[in-house]
Protein backbone atom coordinates (compact mmCIF):
# COMPACT_ATOMS: atom_id res chain seq x y z
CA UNK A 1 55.13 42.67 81.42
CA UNK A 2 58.49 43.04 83.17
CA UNK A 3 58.06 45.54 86.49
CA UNK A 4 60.74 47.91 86.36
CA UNK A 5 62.60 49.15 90.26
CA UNK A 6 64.69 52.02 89.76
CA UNK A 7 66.90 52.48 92.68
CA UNK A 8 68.53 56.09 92.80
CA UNK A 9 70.68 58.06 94.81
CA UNK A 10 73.29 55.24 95.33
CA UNK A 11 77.15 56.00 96.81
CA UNK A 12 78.14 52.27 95.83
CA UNK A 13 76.51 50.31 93.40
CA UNK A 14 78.12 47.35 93.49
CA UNK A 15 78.06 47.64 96.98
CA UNK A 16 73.48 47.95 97.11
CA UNK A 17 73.95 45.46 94.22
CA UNK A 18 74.85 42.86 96.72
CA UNK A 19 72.30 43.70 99.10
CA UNK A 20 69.99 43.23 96.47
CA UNK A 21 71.36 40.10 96.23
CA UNK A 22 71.45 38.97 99.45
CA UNK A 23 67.44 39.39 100.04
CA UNK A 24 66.51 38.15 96.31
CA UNK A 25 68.04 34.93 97.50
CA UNK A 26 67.26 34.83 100.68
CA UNK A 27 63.54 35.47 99.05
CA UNK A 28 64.21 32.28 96.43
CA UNK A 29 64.76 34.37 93.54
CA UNK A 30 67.39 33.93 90.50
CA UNK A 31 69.19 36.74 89.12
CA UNK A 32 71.54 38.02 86.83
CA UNK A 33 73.48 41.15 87.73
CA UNK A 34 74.53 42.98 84.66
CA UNK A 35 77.89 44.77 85.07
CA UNK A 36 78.87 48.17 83.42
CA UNK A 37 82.39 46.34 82.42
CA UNK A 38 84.26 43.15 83.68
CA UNK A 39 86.13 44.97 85.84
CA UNK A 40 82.90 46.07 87.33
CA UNK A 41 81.59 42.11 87.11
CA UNK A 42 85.33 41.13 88.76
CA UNK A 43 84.44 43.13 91.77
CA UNK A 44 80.70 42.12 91.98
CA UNK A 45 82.39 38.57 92.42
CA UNK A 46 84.51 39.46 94.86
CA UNK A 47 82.38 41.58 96.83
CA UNK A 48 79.77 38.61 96.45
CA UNK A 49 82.07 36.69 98.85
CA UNK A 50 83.45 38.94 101.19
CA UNK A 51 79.64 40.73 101.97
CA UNK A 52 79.14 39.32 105.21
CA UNK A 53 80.82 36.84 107.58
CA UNK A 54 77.47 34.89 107.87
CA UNK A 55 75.96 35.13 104.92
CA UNK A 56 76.60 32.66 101.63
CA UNK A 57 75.55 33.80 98.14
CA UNK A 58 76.08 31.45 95.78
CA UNK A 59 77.75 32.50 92.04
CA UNK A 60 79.31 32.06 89.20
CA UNK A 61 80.02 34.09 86.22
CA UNK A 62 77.89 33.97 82.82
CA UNK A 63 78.98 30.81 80.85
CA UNK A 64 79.76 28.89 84.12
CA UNK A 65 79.41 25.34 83.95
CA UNK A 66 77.61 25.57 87.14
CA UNK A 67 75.06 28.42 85.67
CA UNK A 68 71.92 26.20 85.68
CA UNK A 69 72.34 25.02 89.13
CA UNK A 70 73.77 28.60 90.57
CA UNK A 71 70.89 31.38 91.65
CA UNK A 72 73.19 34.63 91.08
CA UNK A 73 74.85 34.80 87.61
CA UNK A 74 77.25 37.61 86.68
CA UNK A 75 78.00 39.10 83.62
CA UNK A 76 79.40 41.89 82.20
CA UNK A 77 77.37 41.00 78.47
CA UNK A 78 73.87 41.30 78.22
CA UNK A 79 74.23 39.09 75.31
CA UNK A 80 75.38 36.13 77.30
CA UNK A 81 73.12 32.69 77.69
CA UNK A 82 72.12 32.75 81.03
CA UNK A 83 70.05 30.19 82.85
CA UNK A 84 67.02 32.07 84.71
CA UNK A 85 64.86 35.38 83.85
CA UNK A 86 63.59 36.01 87.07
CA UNK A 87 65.12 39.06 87.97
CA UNK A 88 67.73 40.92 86.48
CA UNK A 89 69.70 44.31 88.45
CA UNK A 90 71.42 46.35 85.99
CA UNK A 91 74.33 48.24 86.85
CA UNK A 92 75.27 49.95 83.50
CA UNK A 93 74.52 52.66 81.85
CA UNK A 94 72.23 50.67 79.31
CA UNK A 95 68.99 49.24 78.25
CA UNK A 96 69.85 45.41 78.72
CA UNK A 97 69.19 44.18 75.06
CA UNK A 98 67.17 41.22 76.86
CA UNK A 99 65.43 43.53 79.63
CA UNK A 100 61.73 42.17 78.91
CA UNK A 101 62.98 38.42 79.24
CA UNK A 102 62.76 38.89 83.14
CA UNK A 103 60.12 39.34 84.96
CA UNK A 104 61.80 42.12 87.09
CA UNK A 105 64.43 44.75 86.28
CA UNK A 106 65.98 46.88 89.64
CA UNK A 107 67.78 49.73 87.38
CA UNK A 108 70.90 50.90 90.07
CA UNK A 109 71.53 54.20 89.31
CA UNK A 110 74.44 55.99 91.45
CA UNK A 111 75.15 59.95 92.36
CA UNK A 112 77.67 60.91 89.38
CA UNK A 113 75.54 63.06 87.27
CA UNK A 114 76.17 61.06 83.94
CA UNK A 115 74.77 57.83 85.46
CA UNK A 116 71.71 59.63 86.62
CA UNK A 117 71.19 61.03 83.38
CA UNK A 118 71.55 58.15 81.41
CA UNK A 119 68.90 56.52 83.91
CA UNK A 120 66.58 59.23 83.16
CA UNK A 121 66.62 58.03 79.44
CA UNK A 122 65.91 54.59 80.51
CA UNK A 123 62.87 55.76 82.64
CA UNK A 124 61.43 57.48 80.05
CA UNK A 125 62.03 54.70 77.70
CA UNK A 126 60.73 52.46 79.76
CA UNK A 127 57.58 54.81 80.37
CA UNK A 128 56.78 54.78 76.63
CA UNK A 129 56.82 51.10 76.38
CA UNK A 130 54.62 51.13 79.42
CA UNK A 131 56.16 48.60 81.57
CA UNK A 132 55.16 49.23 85.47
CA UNK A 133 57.33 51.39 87.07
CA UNK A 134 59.07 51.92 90.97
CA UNK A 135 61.56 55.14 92.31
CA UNK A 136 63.04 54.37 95.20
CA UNK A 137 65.48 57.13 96.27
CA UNK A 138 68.25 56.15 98.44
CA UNK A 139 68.78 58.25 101.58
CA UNK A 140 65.36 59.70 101.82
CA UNK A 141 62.18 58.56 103.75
């Protein structure tokens, strides 16, 4: 059953998104990060390359030809083919269609009261189906 992180509390998501990033690869893992829109998935891909000095995270976008060989894939459609289920970190405001295809979800959820709301919904949704369950709140010990 797919273990579900939610991360509240955040100032920047796509900004903790690529954090996230940075230690799921630097742990092995392959992701997909799920963007609200593809402006959102435009600067996820920027801010992919400009996160550190030191640090290389290598990406493409959804329907890359390099997608099977790439561990981060972007996409702003959580209908797109992509290559790997092992982790997925959702930055919309939506239940990914394919969210039990991975075997974990991180569910980024930032300060504007609509997003937090619309993350409630997803907790509780995600509570009935009982999938295992994380709240880690940014900011606080």
């Amino acid at each position: 059953m797919t273990r579900i992180d939610f991360h509240t509390n955040i100032p920047d998501k796509v900004s903790y998104a690529c954090r996230l990033a940075r230690k799921a690869y630097a742990a092995n893992a392959k992701l997909v990060l799920l963007a609200e829109d593809a402006d959102q998935a435009a600067a996820l891909n920027a801010a992919l390359w400009t996160l550190s000095d030191t640090d290389f995270l290598p990406h493409v976008m959804a329907g890359d030809a390099l997608a099977d060989q790439t561990p981060i894939i972007i996409t702003a459609s959580d209908t797109d083919p992509v290559p790997h289920h092992d982790m997925l970190i959702n930055l919309t405001r939506r239940t990914p269609a394919s969210f039990a295809d991975y075997a974990r979800v991180f569910e980024i959820i930032s300060t504007d009261e609509e997003d937090a709301a619309e993350g409630r919904k997803r907790y509780v949704a995600y509570k009935k189906l009982a999938h295992p369950l994380t709240h880690f709140v940014a900011g606080k010990s």
